[in-house]
Protein backbone atom coordinates (compact mmCIF):
# COMPACT_ATOMS: atom_id res chain seq x y z
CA UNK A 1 -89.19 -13.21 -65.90
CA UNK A 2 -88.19 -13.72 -62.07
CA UNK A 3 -88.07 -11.04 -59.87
CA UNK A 4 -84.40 -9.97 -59.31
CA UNK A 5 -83.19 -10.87 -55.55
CA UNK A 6 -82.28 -7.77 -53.28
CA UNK A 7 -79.02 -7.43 -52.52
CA UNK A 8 -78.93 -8.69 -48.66
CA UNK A 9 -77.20 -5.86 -46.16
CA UNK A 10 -76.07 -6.06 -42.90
CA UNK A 11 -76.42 -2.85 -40.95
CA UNK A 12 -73.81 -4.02 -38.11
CA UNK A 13 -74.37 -1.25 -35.47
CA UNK A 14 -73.86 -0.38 -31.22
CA UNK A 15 -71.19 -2.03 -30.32
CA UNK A 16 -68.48 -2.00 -27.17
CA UNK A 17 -67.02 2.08 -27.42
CA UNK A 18 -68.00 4.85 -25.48
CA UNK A 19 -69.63 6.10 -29.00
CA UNK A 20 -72.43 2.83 -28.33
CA UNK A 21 -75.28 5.23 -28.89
CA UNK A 22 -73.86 7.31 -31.57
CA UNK A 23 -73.47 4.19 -33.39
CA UNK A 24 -77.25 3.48 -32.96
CA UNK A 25 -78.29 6.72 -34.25
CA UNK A 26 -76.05 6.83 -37.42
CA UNK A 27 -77.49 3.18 -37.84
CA UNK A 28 -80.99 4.61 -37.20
CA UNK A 29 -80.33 7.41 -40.66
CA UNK A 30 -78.37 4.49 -42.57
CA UNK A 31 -81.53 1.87 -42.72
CA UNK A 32 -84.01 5.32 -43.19
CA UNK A 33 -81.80 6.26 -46.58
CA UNK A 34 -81.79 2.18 -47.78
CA UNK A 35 -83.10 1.82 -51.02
CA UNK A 36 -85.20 -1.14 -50.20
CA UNK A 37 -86.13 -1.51 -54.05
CA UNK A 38 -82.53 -3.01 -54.70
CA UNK A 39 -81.42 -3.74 -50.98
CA UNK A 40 -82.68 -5.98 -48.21
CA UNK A 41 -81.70 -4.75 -44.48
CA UNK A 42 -80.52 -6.63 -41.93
CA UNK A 43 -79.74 -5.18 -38.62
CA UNK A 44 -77.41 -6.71 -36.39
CA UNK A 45 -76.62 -4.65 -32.98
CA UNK A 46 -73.93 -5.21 -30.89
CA UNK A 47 -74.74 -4.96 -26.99
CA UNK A 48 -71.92 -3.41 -24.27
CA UNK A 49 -71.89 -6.64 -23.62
CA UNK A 50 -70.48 -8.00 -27.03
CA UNK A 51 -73.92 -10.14 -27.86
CA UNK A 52 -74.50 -9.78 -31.30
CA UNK A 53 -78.40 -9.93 -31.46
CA UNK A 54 -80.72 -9.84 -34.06
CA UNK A 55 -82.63 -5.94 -34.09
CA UNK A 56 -86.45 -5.18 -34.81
CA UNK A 57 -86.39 -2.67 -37.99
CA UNK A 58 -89.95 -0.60 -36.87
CA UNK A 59 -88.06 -0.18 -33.54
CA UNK A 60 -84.81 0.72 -34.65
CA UNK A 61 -86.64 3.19 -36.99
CA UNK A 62 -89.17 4.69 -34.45
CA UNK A 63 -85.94 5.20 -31.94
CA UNK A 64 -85.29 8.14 -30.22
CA UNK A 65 -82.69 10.95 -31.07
CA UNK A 66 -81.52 11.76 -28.23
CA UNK A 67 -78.37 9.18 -27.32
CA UNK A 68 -79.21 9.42 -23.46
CA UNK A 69 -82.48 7.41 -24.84
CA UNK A 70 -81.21 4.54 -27.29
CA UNK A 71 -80.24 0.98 -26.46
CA UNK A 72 -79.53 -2.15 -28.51
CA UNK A 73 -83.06 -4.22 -28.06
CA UNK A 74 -82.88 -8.23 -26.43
CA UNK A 75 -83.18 -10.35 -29.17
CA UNK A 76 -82.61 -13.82 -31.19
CA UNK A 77 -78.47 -14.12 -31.39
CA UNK A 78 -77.11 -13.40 -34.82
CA UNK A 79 -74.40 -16.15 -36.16
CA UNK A 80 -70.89 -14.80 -35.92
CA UNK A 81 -68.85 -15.23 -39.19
CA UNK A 82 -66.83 -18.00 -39.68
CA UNK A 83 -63.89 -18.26 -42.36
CA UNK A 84 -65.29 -18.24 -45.58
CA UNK A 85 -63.85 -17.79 -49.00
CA UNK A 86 -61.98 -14.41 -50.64
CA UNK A 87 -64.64 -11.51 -50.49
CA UNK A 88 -66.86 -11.58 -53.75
CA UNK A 89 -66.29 -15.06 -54.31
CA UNK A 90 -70.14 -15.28 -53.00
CA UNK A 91 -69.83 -17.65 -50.51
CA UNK A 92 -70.16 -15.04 -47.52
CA UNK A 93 -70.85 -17.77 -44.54
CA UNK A 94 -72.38 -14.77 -42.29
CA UNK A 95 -76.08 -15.96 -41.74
CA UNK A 96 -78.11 -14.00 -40.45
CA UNK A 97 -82.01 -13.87 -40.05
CA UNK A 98 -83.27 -15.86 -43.24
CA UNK A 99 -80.10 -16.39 -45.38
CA UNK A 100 -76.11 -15.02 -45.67
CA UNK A 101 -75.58 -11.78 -46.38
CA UNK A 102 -74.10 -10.32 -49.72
CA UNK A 103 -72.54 -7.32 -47.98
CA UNK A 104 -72.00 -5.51 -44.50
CA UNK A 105 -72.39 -1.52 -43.62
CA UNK A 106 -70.51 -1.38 -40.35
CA UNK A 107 -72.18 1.39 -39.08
CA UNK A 108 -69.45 1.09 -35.72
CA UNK A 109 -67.77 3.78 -34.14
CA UNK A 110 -64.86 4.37 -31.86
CA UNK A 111 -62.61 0.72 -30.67
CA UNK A 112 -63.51 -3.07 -31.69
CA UNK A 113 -65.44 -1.57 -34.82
CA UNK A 114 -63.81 1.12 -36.78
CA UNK A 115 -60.10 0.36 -35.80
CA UNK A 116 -60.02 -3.10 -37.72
CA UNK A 117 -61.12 -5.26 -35.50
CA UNK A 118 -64.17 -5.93 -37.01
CA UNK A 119 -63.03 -5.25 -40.49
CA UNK A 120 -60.64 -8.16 -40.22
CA UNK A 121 -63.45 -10.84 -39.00
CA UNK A 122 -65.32 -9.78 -42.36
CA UNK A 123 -61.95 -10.31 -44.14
CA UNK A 124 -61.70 -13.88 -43.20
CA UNK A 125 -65.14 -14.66 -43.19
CA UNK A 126 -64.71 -13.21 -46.82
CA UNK A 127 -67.78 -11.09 -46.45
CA UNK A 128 -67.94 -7.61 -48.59
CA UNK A 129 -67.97 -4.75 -46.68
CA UNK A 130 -68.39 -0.49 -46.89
CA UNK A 131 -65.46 1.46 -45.59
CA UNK A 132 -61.91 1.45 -45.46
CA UNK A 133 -59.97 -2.29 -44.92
CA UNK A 134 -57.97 -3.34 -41.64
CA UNK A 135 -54.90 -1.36 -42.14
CA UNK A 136 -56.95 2.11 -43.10
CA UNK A 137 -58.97 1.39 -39.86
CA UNK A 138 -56.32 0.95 -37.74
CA UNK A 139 -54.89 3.94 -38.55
CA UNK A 140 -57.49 6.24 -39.21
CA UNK A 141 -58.38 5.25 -34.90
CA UNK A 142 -55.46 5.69 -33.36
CA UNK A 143 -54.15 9.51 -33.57
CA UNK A 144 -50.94 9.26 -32.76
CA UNK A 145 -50.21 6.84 -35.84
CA UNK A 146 -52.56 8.71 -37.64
CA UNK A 147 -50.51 12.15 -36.98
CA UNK A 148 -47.08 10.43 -37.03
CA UNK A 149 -48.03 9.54 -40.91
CA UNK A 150 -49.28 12.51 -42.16
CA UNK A 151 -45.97 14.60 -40.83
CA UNK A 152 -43.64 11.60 -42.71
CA UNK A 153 -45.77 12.37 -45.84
CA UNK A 154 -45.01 16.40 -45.34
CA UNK A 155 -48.67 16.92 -44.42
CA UNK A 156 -48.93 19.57 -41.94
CA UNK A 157 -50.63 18.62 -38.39
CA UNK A 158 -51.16 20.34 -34.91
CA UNK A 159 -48.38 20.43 -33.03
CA UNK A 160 -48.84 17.36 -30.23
CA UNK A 161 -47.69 15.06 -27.92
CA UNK A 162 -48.00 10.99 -27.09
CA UNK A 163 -48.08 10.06 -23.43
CA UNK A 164 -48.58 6.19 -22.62
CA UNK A 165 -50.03 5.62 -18.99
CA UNK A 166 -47.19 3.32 -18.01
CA UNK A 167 -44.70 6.26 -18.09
CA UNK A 168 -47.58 9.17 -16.73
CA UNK A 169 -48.20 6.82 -13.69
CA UNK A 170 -44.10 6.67 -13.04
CA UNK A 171 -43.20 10.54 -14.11
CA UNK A 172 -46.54 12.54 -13.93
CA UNK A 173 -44.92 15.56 -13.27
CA UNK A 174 -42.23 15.67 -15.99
CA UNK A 175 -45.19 14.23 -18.73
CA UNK A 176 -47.44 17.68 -17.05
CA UNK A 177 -43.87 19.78 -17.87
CA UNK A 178 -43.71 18.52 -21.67
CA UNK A 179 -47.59 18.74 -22.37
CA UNK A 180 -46.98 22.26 -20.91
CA UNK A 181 -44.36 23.13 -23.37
CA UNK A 182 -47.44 22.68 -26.34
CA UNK A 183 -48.47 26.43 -24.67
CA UNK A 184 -52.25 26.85 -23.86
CA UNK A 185 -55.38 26.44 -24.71
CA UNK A 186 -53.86 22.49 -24.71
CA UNK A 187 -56.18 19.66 -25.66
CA UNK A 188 -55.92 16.45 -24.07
CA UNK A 189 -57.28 13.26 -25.71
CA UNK A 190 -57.31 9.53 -26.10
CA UNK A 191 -55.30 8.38 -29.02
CA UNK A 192 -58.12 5.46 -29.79
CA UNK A 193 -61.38 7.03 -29.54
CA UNK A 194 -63.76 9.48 -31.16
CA UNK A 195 -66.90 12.25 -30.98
CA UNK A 196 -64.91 13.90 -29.18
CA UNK A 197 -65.40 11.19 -25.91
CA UNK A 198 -62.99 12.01 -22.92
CA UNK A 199 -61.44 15.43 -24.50
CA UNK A 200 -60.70 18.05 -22.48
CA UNK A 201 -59.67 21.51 -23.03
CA UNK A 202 -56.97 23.05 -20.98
CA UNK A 203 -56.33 26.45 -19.81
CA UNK A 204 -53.29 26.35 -17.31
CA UNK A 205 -50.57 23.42 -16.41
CA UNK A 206 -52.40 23.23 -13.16
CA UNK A 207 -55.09 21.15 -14.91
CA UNK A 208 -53.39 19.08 -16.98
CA UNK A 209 -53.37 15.76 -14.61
CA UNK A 210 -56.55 15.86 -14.02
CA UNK A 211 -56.99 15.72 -18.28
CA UNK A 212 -54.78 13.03 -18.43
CA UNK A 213 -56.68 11.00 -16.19
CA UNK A 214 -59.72 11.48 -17.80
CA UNK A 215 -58.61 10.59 -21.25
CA UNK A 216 -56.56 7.69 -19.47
CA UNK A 217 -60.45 6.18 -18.53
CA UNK A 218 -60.52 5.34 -22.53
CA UNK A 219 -57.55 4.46 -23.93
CA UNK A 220 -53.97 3.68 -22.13
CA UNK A 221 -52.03 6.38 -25.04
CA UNK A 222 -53.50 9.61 -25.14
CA UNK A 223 -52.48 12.59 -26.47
CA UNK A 224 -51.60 16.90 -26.01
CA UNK A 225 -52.45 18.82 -28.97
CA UNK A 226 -51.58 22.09 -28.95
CA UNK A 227 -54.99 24.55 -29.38
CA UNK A 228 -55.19 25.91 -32.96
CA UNK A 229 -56.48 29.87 -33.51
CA UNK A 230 -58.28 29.55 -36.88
CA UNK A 231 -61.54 27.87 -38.52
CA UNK A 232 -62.57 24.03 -38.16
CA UNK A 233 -63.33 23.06 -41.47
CA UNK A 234 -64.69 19.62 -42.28
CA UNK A 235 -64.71 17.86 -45.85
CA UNK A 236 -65.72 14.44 -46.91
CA UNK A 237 -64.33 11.79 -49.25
CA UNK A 238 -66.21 9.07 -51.54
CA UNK A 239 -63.89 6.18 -52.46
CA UNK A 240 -64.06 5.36 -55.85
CA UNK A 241 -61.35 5.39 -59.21
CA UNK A 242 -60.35 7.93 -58.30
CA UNK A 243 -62.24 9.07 -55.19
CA UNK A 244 -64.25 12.20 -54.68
CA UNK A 245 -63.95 15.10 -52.37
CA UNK A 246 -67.34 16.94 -51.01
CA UNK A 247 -67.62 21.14 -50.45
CA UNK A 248 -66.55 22.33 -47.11
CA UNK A 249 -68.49 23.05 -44.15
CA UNK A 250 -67.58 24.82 -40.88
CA UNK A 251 -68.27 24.22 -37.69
CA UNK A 252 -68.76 27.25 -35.28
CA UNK A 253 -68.78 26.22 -31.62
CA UNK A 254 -71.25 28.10 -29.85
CA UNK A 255 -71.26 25.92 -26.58
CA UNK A 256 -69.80 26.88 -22.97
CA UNK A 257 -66.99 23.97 -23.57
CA UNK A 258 -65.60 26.28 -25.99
CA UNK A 259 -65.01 23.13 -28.60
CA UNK A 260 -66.59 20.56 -30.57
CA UNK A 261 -67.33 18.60 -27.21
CA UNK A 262 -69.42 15.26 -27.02
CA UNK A 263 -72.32 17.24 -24.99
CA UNK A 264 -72.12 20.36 -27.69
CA UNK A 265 -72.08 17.68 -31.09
CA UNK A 266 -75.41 15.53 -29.40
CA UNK A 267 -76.71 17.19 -26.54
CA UNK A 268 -77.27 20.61 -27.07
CA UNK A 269 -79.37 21.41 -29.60
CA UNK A 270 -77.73 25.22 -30.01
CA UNK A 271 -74.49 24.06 -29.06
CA UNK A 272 -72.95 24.41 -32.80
CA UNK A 273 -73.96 25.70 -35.65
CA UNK A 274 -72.67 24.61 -39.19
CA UNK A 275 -71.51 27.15 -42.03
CA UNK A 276 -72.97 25.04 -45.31
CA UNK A 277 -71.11 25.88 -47.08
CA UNK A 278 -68.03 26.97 -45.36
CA UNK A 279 -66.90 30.66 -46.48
CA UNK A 280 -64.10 30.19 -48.57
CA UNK A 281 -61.95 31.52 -51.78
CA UNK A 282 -62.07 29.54 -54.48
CA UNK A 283 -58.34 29.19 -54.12
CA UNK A 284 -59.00 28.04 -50.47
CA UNK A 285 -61.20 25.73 -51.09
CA UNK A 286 -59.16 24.06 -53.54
CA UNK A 287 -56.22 23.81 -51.47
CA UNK A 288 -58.66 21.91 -48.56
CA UNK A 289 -59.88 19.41 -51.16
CA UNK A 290 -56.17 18.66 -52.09
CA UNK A 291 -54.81 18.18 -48.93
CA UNK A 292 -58.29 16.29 -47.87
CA UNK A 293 -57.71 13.72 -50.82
CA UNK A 294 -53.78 13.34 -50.27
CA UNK A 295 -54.71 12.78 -46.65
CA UNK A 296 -57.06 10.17 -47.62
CA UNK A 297 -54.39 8.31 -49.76
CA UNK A 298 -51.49 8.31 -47.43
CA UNK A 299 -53.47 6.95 -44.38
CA UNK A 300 -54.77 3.82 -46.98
CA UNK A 301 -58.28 4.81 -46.75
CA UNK A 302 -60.84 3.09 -48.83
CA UNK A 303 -64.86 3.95 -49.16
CA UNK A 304 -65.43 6.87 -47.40
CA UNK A 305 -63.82 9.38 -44.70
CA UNK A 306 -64.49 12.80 -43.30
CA UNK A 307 -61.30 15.24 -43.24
CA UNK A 308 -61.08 17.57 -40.46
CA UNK A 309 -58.82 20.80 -41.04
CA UNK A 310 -58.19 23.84 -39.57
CA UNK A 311 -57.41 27.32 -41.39
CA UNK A 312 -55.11 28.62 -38.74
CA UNK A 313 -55.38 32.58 -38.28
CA UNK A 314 -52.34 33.05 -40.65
CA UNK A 315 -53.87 31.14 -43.43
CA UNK A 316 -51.74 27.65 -43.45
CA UNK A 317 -53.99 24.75 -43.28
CA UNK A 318 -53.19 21.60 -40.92
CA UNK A 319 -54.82 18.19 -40.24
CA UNK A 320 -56.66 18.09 -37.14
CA UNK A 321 -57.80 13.84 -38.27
CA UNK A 322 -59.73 11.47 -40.21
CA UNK A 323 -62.93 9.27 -39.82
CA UNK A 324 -63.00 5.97 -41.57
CA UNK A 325 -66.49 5.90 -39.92
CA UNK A 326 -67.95 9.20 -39.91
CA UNK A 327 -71.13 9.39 -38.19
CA UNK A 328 -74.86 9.46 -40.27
CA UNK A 329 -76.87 10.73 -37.61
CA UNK A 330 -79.39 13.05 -38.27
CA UNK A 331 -76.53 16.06 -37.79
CA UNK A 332 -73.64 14.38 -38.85
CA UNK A 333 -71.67 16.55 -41.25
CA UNK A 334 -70.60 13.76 -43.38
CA UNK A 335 -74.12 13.17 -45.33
CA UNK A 336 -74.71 16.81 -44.97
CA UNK A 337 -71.60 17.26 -46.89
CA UNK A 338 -72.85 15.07 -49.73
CA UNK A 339 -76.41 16.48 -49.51
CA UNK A 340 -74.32 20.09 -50.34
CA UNK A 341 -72.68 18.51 -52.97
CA UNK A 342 -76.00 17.30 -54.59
CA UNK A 343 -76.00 13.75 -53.14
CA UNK A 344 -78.83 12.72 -50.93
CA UNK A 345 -78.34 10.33 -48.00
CA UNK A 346 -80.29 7.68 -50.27
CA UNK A 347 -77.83 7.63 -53.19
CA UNK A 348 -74.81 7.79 -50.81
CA UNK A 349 -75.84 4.99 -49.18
CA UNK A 350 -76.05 2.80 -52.17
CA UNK A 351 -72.89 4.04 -53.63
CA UNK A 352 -71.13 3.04 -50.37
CA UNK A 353 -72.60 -0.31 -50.98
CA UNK A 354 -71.42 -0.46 -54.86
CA UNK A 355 -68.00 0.20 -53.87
CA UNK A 356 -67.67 -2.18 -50.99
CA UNK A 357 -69.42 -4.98 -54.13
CA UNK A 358 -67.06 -3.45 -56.28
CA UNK A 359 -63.84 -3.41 -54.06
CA UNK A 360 -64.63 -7.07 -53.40
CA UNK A 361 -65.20 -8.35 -56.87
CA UNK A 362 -61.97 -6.84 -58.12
CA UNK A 363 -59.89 -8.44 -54.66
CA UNK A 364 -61.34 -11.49 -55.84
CA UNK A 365 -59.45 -11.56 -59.02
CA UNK A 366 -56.42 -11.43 -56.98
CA UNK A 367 -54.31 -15.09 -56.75
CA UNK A 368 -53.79 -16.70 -53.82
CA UNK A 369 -51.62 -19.48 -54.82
CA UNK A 370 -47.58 -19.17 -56.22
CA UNK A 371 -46.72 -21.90 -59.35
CA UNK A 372 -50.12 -23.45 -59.44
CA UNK A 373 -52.65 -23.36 -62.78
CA UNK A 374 -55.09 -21.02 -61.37
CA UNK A 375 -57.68 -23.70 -62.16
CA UNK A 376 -56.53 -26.04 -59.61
CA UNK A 377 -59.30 -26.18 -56.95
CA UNK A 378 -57.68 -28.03 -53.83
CA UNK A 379 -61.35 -29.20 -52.53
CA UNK A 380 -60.79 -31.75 -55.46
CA UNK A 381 -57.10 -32.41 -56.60
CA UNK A 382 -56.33 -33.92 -59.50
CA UNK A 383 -54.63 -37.38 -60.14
CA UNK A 384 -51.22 -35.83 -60.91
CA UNK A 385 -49.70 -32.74 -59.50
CA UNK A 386 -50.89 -29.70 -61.63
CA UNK A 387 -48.21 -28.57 -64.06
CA UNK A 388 -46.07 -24.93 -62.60
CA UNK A 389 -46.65 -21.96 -64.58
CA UNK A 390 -44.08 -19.91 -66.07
CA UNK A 391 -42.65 -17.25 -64.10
């Protein structure tokens, strides 16, 4: 009997965000969990400069953890996908190394990988892929959309603010005067970007320009959230029919930049320290699960995501955001969450992949013509025009 072929994955990672080096690390834990009995890797890392280039797996692997140290590594070009067929028809035309790959794990953070971008070259290309689809992505990035949603849906948020940088550069004083109005500690942010790049926490309207123009270095919207006295809880979603909702954890922010901070999540080894599993009721912890699953169905989420919460002082819940990409590095809370729950990093992984397979096969099924017998192939069209069906 022939030996069953491995399921070919591309681990698509790096990339042109300020989250570069996160990405490398979360792709660094992704190819360590691979089940290389049923899958075949394939790594694929994006440089700052946009080269898609073929990675070394021993280096990747043997990489440093520290995201001051990591780079994507010169190598032979990868092909870029071209437009294919529907996804799961299995005619991917993304070749890569040896052959075309069966599936991708877009192990991207932050713009031009988790806010659609990519997601819709793998659409056309008709490659399967893990994670939420083009719209999902495109929301779950961009906070004000993201925020804007959840309120519609009666979904309670933090109280914020959108400022675009065409009106801050002609009225910076009035746009200081609103973001004031939020009341202090404020936190200023880019709407498009994530691990907590170009936040800063404010403590008095004197320092609120110089906030915006930090956050204004990433993104051209950013927003003021007003600062939330309660618990950051964090709880993570599997896609699936119907999807799955982890345990909580909690953060507790032990750092000098008194919040979840890019230098305290990455940098500082003592700079947080995670509750696992997060103190909770019974009744609590119910209500988070809830409102992390509704949250995952109104923003069109598909795969996976990581819900953020907080439980404010008085005992309401709100949604701080969502990842469509949550990191997998080695202290990421989203595989830690699973791990809780009883899944290790090696069976999330493949379940990821399953559902991307999965979501594909069943899109496939899906016509794509109007009045046509669904056997008409146009490659090869027959003598007479096909007969319309019914309607």
């Amino acid at each position: 009997m022939a030996e069953q072929r491995k399921i070919r994955v591309g681990i698509l990672f790096g990339g042109q965000s300020a989250e570069h080096e996160i990405s490398i690390l979360s792709a660094r834990n992704v190819l360590a969990a691979l089940d290389t009995e049923r899958f075949e890797p394939v790594l694929i890392g994006i440089d700052k400069r946009g080269r898609w280039l073929m990675q070394d797996r021993d280096k990747l692997l043997a990489s440093a953890r520290d995201p001051r140290l990591v780079r994507i590594e010169d190598g032979r070009a990868a092909e870029l996908p071209s437009p294919g067929g529907p996804p799961g028809t299995g005619t991917p035309s993304f070749a890569a190394g040896s052959g075309p790959l069966d599936v991708v794990f877009p192990v991207l953070h932050g713009t031009l990988g988790e806010d659609g971008a990519v997601q819709g070259l793998l659409e056309v290309a008709g490659i399967p892929y893990v994670g939420a689809g083009i719209l999902g992505s495109a929301i779950g990035m961009d906070k004000d959309v993201m925020k804007r949603l959840l309120r519609d849906a009666g979904i309670p948020v933090t109280p914020f603010q959108t400022v675009r940088r065409d009106r801050f550069d002609a009225e910076p004083l009035e746009v200081c005067r609103e973001l004031a109005a939020l009341g202090f500690p404020l936190f200023v942010k880019p709407a498009n970007a994530g691990s907590s790049v170009g936040i800063t926490k404010v403590g008095c309207a004197e320092d609120i320009r110089d906030a915006l123009r930090q956050a204004f270095e990433f993104d051209s919207k950013v927003l003021g959230e007003a600062g939330v006295s309660g618990r950051e809880i964090e709880l993570a979603v599997l896609g699936g029919h119907p999807p799955a909702v982890s345990g909580a954890g909690e953060i507790v922010v032990e750092h000098p930049d008194g919040f979840y901070s890019y230098d305290a999540k990455y940098l500082d080894e003592k700079g947080v320290r995670f509750e696992l599993p997060a103190r909770l009721s019974a009744a609590q912890l119910s209500e988070a699960q809830a409102m992390a699953l509704r949250t995952f169905e109104v923003l069109e989420c598909d795969g996976l995501a990581r819900v953020d919460l907080f439980l404010a002082a008085g005992g309401s819940w709100l949604v701080n955001e969502i990842n469509t990409l949550p990191g997998f590095t080695a202290i990421s809370m989203y595989p830690k969450l699973w791990a809780l729950s009883g899944i290790s990093q090696r069976e999330l992984v493949s379940r990821l992949l399953d559902l991307a397979l999965d979501r594909a096969k069943r899109r496939s099924r899906l016509r794509r013509s109007v009045g046509l017998d669904v056997s008409y192939d146009p490659a090869t069209p027959p003598d007479k025009p096909a007969t319309p069906q019914g309607r």
